[in-house]
PDB file of N, CA and C in Angstrom:
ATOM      1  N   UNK A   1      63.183  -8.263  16.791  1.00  0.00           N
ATOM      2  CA  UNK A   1      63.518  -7.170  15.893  1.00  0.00           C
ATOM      3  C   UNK A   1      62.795  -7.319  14.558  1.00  0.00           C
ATOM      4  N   UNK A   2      62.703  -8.544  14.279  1.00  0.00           N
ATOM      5  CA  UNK A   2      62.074  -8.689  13.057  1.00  0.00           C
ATOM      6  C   UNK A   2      60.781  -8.638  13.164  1.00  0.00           C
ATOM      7  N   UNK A   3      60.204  -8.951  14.368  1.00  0.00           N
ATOM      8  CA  UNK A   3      58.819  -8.809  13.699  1.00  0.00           C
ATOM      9  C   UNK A   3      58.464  -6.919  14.030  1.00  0.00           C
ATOM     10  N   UNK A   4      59.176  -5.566  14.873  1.00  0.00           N
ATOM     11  CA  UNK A   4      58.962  -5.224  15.027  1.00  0.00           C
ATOM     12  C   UNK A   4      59.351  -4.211  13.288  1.00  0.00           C
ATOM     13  N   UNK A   5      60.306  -5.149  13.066  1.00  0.00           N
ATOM     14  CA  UNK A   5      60.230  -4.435  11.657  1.00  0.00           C
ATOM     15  C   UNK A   5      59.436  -4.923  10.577  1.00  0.00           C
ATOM     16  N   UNK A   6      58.288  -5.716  10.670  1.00  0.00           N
ATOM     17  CA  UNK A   6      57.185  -6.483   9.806  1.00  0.00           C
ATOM     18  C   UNK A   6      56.160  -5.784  10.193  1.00  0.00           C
ATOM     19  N   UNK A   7      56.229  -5.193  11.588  1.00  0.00           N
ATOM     20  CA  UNK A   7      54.858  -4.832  11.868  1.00  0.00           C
ATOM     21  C   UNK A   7      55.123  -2.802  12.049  1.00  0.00           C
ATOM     22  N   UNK A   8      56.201  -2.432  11.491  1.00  0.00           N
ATOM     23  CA  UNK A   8      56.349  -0.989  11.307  1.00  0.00           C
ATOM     24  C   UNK A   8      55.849  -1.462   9.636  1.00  0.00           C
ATOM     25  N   UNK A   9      56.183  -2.039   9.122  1.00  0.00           N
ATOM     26  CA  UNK A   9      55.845  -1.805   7.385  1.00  0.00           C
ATOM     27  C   UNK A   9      54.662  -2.400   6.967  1.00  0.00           C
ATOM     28  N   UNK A  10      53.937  -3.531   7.492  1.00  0.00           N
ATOM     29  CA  UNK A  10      52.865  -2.932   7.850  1.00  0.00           C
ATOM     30  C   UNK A  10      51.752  -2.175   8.579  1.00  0.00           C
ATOM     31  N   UNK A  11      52.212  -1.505   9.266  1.00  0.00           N
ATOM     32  CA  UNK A  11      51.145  -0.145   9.506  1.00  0.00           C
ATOM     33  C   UNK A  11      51.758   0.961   8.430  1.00  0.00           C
ATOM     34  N   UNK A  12      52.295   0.940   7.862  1.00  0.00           N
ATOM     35  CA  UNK A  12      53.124   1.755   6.418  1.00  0.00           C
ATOM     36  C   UNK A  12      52.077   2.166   6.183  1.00  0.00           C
ATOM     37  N   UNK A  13      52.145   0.039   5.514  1.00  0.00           N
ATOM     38  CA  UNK A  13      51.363   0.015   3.930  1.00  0.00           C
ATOM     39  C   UNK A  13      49.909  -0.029   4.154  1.00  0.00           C
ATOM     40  N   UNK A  14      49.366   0.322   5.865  1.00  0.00           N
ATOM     41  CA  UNK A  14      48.147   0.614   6.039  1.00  0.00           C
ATOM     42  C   UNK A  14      47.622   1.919   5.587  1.00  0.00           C
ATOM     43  N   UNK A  15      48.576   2.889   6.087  1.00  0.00           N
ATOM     44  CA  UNK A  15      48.204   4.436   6.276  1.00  0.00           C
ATOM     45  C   UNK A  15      48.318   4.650   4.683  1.00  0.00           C
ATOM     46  N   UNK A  16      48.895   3.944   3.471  1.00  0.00           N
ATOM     47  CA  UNK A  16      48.992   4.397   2.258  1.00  0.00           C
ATOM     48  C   UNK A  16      48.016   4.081   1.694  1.00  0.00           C
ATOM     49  N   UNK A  17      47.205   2.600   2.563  1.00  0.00           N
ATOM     50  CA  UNK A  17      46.361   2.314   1.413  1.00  0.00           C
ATOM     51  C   UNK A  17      45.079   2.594   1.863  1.00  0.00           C
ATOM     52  N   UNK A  18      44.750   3.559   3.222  1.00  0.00           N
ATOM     53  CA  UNK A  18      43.725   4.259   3.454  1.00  0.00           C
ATOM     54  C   UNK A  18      43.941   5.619   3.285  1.00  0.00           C
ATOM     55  N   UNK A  19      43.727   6.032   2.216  1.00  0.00           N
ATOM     56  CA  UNK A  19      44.056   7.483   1.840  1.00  0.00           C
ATOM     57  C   UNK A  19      42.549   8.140   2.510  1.00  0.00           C
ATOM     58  N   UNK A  20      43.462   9.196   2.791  1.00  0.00           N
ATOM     59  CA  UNK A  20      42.086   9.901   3.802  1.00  0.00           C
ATOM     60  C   UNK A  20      42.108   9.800   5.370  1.00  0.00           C
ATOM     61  N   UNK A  21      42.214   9.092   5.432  1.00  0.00           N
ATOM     62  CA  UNK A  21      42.014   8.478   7.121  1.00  0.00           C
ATOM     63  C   UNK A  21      42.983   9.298   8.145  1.00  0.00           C
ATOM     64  N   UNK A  22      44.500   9.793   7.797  1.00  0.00           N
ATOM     65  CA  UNK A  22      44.890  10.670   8.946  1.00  0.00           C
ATOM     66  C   UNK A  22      44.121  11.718   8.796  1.00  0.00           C
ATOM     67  N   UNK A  23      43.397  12.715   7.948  1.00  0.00           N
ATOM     68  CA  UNK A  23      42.639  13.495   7.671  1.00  0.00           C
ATOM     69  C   UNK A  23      41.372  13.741   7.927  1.00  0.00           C
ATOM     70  N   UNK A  24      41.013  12.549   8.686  1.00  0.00           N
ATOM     71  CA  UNK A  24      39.403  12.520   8.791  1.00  0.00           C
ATOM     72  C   UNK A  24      39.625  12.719  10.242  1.00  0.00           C
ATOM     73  N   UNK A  25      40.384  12.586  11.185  1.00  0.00           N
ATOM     74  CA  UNK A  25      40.099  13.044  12.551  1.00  0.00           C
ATOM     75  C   UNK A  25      39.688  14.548  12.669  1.00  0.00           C
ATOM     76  N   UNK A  26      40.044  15.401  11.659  1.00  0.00           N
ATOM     77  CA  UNK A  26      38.945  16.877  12.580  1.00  0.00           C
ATOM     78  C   UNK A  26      38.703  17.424  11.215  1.00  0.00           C
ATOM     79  N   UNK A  27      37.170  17.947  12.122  1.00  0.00           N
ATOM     80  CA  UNK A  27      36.562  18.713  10.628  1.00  0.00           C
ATOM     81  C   UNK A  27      36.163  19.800  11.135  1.00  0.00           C
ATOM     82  N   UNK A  28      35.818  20.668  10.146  1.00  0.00           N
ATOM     83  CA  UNK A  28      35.396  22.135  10.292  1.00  0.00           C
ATOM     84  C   UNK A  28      33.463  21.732  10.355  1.00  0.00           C
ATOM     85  N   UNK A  29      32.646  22.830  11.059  1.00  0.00           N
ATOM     86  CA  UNK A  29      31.529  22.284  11.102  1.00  0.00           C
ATOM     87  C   UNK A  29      30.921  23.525  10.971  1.00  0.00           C
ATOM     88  N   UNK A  30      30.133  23.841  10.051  1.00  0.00           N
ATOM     89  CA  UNK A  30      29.560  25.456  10.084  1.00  0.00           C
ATOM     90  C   UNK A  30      27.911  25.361   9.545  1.00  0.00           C
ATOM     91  N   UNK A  31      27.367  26.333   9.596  1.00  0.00           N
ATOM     92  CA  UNK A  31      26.301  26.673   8.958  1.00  0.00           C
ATOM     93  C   UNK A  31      25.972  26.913   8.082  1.00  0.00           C
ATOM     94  N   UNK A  32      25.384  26.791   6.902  1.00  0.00           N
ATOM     95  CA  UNK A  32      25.273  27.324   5.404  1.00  0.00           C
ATOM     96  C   UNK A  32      23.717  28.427   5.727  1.00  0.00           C
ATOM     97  N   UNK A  33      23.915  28.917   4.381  1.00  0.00           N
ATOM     98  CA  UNK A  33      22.419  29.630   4.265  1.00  0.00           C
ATOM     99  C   UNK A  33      22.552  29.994   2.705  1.00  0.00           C
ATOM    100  N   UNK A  34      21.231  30.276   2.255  1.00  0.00           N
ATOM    101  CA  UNK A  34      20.974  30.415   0.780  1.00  0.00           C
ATOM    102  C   UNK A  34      20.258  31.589   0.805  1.00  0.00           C
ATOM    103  N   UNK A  35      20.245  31.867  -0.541  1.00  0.00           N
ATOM    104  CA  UNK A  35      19.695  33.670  -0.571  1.00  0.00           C
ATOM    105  C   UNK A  35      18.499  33.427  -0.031  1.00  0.00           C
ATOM    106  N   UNK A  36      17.703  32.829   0.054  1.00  0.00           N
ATOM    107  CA  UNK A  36      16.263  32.623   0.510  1.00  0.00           C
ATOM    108  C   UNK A  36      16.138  32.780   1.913  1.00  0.00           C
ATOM    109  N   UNK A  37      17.068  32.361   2.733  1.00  0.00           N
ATOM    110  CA  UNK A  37      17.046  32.232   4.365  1.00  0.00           C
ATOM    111  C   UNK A  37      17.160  30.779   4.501  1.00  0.00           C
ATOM    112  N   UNK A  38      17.265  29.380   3.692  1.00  0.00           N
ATOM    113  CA  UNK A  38      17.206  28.035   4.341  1.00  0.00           C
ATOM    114  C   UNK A  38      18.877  28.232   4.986  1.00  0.00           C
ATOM    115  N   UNK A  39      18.693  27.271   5.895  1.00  0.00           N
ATOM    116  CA  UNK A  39      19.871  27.038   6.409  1.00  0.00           C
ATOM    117  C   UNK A  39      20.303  25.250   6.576  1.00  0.00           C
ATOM    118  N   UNK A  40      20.969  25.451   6.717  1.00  0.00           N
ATOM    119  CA  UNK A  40      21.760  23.469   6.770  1.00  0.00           C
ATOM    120  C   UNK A  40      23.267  23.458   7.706  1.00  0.00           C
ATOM    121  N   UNK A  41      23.642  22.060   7.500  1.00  0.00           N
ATOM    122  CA  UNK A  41      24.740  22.201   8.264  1.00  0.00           C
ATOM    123  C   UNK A  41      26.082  21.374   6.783  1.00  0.00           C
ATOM    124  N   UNK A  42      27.136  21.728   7.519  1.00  0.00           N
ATOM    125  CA  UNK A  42      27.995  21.298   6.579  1.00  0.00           C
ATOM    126  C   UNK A  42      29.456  20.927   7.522  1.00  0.00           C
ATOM    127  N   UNK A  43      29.882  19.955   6.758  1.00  0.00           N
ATOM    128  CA  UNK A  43      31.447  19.114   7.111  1.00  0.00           C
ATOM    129  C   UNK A  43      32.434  19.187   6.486  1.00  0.00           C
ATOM    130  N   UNK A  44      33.560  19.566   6.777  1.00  0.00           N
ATOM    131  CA  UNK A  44      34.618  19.536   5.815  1.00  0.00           C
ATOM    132  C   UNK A  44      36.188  19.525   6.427  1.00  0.00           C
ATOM    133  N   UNK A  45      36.620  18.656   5.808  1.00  0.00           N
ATOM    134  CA  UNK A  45      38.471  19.082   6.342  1.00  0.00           C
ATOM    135  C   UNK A  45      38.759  20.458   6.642  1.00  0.00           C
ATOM    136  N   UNK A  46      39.944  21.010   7.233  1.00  0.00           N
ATOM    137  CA  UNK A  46      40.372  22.166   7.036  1.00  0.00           C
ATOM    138  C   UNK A  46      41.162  21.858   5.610  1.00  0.00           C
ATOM    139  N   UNK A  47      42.192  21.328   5.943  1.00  0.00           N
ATOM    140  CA  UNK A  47      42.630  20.955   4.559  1.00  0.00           C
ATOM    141  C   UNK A  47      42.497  21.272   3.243  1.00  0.00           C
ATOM    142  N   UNK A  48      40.603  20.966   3.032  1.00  0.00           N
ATOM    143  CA  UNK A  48      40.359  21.137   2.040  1.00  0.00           C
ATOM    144  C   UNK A  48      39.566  22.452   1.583  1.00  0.00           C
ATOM    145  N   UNK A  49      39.617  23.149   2.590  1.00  0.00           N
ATOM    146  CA  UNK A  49      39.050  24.398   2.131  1.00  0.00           C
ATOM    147  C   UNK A  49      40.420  25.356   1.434  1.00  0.00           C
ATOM    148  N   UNK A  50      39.887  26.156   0.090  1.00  0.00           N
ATOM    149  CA  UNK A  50      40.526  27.108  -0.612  1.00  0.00           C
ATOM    150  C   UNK A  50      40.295  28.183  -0.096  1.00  0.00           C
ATOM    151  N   UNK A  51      39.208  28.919  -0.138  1.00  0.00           N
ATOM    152  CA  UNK A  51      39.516  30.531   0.089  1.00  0.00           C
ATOM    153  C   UNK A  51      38.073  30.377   0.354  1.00  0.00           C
ATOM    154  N   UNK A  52      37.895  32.135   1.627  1.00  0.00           N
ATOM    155  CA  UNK A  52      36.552  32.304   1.107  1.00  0.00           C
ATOM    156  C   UNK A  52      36.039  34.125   0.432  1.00  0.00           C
ATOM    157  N   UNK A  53      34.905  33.620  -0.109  1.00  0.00           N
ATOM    158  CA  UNK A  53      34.911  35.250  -1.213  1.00  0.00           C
ATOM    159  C   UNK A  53      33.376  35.895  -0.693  1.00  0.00           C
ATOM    160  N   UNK A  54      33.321  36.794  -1.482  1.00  0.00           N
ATOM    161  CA  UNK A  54      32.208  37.384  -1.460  1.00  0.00           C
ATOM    162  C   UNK A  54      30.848  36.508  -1.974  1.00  0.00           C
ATOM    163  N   UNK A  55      29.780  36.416  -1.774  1.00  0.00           N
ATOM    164  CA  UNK A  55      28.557  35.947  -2.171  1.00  0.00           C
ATOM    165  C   UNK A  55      27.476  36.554  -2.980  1.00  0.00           C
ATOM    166  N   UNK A  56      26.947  35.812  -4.201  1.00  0.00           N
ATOM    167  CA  UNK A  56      26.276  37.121  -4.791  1.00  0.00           C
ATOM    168  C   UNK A  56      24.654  37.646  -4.113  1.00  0.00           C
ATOM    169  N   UNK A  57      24.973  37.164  -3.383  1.00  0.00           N
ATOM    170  CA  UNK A  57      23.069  37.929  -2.740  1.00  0.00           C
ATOM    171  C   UNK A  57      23.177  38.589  -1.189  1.00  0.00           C
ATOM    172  N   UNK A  58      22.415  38.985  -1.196  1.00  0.00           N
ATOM    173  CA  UNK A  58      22.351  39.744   0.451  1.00  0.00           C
ATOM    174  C   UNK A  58      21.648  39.028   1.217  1.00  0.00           C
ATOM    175  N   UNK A  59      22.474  38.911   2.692  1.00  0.00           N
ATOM    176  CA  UNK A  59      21.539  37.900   3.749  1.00  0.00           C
ATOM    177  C   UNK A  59      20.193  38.611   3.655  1.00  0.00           C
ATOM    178  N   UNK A  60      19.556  37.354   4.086  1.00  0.00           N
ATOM    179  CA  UNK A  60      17.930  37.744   4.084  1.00  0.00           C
ATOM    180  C   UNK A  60      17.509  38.282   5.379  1.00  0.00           C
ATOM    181  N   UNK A  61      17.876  38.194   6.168  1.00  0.00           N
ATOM    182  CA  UNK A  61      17.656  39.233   7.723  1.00  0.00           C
ATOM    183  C   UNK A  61      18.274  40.602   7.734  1.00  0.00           C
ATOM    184  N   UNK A  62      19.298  40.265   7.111  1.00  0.00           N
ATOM    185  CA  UNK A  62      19.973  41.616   7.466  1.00  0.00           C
ATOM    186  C   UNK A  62      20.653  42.543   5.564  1.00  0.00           C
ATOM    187  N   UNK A  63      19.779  42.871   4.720  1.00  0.00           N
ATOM    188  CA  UNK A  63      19.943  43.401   3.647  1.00  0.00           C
ATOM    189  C   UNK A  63      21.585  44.522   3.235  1.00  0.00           C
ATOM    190  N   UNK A  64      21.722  44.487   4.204  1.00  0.00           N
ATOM    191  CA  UNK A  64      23.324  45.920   3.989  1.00  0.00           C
ATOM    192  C   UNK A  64      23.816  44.697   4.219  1.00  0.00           C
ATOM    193  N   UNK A  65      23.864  43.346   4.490  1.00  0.00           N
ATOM    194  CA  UNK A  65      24.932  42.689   4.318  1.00  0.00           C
ATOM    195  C   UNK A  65      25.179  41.298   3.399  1.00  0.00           C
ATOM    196  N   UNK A  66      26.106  40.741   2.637  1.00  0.00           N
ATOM    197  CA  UNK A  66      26.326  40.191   1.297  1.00  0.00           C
ATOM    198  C   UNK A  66      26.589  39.150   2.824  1.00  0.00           C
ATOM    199  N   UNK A  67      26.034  37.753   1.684  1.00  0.00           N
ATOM    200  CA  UNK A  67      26.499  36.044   2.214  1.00  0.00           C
ATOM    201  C   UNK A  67      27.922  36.166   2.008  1.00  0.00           C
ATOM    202  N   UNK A  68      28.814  35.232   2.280  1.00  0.00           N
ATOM    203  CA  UNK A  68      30.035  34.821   1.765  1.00  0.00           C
ATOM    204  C   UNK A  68      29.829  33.458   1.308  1.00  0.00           C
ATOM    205  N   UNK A  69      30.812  33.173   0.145  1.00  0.00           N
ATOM    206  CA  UNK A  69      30.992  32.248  -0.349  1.00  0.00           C
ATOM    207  C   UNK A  69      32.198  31.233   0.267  1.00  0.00           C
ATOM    208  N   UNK A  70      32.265  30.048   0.945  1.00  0.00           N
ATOM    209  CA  UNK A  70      33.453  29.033   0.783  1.00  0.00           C
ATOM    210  C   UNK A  70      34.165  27.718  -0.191  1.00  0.00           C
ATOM    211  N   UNK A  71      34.947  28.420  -0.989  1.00  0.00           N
ATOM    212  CA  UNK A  71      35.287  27.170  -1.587  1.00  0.00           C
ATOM    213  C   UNK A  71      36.373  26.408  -1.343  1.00  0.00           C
ATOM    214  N   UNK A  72      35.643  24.423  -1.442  1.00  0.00           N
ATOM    215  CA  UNK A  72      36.401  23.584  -0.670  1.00  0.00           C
ATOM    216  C   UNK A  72      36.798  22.960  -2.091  1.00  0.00           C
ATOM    217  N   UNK A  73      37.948  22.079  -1.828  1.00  0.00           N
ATOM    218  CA  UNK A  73      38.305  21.349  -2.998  1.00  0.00           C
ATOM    219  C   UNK A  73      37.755  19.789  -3.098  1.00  0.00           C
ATOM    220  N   UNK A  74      37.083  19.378  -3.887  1.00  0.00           N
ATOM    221  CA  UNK A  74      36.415  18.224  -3.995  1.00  0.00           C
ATOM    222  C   UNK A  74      36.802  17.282  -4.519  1.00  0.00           C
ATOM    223  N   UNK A  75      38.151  17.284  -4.725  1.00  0.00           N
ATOM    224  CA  UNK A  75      39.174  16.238  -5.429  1.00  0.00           C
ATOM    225  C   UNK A  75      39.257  15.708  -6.456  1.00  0.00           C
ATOM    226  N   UNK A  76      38.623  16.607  -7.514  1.00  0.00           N
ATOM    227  CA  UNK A  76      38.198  16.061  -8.641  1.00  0.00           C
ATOM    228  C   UNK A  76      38.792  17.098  -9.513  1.00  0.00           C
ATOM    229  N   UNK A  77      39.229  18.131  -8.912  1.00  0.00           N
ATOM    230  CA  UNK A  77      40.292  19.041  -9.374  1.00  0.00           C
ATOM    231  C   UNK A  77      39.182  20.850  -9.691  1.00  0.00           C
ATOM    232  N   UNK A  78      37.737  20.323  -9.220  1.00  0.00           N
ATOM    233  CA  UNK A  78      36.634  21.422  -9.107  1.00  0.00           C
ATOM    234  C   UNK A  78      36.733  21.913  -7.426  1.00  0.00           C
ATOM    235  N   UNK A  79      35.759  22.816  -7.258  1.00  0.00           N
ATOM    236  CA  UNK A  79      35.166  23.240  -6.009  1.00  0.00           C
ATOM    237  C   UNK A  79      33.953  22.941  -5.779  1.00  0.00           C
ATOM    238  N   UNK A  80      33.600  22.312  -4.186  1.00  0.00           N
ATOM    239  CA  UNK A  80      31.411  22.341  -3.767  1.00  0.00           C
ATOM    240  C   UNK A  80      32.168  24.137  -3.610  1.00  0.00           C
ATOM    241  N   UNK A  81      30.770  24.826  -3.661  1.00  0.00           N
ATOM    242  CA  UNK A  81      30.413  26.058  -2.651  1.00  0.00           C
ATOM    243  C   UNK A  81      29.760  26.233  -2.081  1.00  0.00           C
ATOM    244  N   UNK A  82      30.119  26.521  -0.641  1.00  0.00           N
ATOM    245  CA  UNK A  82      28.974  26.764   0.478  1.00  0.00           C
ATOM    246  C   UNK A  82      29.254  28.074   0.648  1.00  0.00           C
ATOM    247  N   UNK A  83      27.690  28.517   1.030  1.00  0.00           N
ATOM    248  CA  UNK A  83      27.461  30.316   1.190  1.00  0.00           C
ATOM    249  C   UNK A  83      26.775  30.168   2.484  1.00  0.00           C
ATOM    250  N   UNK A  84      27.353  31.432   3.387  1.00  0.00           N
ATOM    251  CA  UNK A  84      27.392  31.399   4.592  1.00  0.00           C
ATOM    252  C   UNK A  84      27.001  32.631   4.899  1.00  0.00           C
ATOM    253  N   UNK A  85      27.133  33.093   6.155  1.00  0.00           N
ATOM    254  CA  UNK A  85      26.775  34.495   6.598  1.00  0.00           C
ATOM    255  C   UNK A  85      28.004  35.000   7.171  1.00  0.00           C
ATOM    256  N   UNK A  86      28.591  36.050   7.088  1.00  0.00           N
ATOM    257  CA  UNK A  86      29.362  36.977   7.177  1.00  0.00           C
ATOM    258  C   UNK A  86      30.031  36.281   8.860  1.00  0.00           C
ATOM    259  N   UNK A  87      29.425  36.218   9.847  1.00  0.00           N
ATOM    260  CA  UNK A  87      29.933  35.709  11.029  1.00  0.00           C
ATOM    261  C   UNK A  87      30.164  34.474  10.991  1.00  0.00           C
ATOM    262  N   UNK A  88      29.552  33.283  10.485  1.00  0.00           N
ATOM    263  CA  UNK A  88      29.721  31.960  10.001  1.00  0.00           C
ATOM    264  C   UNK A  88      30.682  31.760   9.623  1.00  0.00           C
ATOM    265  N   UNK A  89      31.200  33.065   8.469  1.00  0.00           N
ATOM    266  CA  UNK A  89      32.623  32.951   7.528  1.00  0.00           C
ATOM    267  C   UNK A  89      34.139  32.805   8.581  1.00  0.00           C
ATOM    268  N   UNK A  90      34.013  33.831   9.048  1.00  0.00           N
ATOM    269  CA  UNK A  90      34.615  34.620  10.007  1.00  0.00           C
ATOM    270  C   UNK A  90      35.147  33.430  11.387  1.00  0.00           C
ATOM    271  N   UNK A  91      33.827  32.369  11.459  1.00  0.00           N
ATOM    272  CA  UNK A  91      34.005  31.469  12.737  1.00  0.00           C
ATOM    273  C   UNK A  91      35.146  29.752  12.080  1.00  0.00           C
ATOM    274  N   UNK A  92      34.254  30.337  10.796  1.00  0.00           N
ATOM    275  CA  UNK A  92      35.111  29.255  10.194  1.00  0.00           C
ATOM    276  C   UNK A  92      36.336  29.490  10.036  1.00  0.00           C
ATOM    277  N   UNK A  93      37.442  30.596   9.676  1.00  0.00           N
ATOM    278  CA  UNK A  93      38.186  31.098   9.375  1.00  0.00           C
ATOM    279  C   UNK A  93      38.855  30.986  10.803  1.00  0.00           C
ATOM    280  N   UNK A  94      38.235  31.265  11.731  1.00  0.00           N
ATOM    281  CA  UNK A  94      38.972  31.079  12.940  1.00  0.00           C
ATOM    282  C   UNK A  94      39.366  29.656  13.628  1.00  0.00           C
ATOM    283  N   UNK A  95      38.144  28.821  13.324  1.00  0.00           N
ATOM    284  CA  UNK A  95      38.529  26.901  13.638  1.00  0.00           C
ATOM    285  C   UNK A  95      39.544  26.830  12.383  1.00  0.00           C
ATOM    286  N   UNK A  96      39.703  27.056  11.335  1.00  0.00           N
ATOM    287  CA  UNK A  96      41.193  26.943  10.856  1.00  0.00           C
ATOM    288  C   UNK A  96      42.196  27.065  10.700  1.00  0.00           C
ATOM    289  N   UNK A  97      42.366  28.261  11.437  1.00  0.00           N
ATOM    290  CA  UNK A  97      43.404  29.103  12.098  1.00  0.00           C
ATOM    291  C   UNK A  97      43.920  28.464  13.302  1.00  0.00           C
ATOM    292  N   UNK A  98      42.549  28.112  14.698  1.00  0.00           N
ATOM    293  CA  UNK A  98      43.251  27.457  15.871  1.00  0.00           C
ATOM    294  C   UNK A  98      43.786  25.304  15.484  1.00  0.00           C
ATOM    295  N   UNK A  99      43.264  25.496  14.147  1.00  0.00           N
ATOM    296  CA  UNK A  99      43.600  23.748  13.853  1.00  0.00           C
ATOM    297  C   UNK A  99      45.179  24.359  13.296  1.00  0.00           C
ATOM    298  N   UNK A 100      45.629  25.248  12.576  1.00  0.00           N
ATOM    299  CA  UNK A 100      46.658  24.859  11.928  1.00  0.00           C
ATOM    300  C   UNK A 100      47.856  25.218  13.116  1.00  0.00           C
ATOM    301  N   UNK A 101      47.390  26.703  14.382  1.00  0.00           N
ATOM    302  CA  UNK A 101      48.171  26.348  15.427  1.00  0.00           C
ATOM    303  C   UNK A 101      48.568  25.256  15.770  1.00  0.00           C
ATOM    304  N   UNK A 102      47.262  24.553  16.259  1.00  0.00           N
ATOM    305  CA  UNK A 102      47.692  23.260  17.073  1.00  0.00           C
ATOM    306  C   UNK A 102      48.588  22.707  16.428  1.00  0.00           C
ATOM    307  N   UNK A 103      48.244  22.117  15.045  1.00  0.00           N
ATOM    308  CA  UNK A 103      48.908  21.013  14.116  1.00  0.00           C
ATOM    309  C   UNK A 103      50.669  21.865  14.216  1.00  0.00           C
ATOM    310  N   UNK A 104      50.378  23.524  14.091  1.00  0.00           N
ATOM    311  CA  UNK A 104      52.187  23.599  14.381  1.00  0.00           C
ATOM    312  C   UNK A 104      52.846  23.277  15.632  1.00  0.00           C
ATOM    313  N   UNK A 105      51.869  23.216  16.797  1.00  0.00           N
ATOM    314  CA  UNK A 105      52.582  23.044  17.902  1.00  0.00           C
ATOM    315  C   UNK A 105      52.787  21.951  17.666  1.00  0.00           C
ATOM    316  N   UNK A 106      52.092  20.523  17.549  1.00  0.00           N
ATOM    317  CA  UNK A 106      52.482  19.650  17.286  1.00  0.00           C
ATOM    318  C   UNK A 106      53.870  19.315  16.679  1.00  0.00           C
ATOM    319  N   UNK A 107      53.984  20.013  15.499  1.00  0.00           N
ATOM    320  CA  UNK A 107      55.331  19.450  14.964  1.00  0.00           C
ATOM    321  C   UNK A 107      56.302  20.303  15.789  1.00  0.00           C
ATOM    322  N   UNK A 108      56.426  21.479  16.814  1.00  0.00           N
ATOM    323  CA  UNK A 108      57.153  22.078  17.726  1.00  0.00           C
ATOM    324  C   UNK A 108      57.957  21.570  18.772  1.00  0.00           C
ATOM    325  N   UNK A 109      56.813  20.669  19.453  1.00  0.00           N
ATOM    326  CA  UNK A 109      56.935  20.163  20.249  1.00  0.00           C
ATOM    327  C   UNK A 109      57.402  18.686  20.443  1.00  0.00           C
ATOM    328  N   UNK A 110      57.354  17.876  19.243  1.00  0.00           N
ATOM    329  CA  UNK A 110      57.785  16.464  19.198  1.00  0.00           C
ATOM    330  C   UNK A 110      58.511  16.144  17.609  1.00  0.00           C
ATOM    331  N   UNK A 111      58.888  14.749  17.777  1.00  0.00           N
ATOM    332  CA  UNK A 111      59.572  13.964  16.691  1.00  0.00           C
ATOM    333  C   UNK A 111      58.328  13.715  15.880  1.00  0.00           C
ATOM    334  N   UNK A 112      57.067  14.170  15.919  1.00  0.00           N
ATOM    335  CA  UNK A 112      56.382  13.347  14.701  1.00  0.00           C
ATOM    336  C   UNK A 112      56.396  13.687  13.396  1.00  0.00           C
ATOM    337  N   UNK A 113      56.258  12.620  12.810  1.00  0.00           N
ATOM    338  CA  UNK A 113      55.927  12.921  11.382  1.00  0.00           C
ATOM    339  C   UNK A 113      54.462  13.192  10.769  1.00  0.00           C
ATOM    340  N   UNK A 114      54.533  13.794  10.037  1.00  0.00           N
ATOM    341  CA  UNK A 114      52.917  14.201   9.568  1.00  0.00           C
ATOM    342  C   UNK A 114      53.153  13.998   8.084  1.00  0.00           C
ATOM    343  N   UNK A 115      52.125  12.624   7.934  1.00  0.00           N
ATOM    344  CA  UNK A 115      52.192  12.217   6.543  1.00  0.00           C
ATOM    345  C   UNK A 115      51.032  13.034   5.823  1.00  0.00           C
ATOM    346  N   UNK A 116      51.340  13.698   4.747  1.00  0.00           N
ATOM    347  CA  UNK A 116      50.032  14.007   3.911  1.00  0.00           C
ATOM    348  C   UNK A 116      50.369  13.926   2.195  1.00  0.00           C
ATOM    349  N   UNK A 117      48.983  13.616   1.920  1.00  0.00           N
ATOM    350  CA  UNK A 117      49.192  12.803   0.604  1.00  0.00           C
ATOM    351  C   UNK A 117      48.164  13.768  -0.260  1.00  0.00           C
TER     352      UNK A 117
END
């Protein structure tokens, strides 16, 4: 009994003192693009994304249509912004939508706890 209660408090004082780490198992993964046409790739929690907005330039393929902007929170109490394309936005918006399902079924369906810090 005792050691199973030495070894519940520490894996505690593990998960407290790796901040981040339940959080890093899934990320959002999308495409960026810049008014110019470059494109890149980008990583991010769901978590940490805020909102996404309008963009100030028009995609470069397709002119009748505006980039979108995503802003994530960078923990420093600012936002990065990544600018995306209108369907990009849209795909992202949807992997955060089917992550926060899951994460509710999760707590639906069982006793776990979900620590977040």
């Amino acid at each position: 009994m005792k050691t199973m209660l030495s070894f519940s408090l520490l894996l505690i004082l593990f998960f407290l003192a790796a901040p981040g780490f339940a959080d890093d198992s899934y990320k959002v993964v999308f495409e960026t693009m810049d008014c110019s046409g470059n494109t890149g790739f980008a990583t991010v929690g769901p978590d940490e994304i805020y909102k996404v907005g309008n963009g100030d330039c028009s995609h470069p393929e397709h002119p009748g249509q505006k980039l979108k902007q995503l802003l994530v929170h960078d923990g420093s109490g600012s936002y990065t912004v990544y600018t995306l394309s209108q369907d990009e936005a849209k795909n992202v918006m949807l992997d955060v939508k089917e992550y926060m399902r899951a994460r509710k079924g999760v707590l639906e369906r069982s006793d776990s706890i979900i620590i977040g810090h």
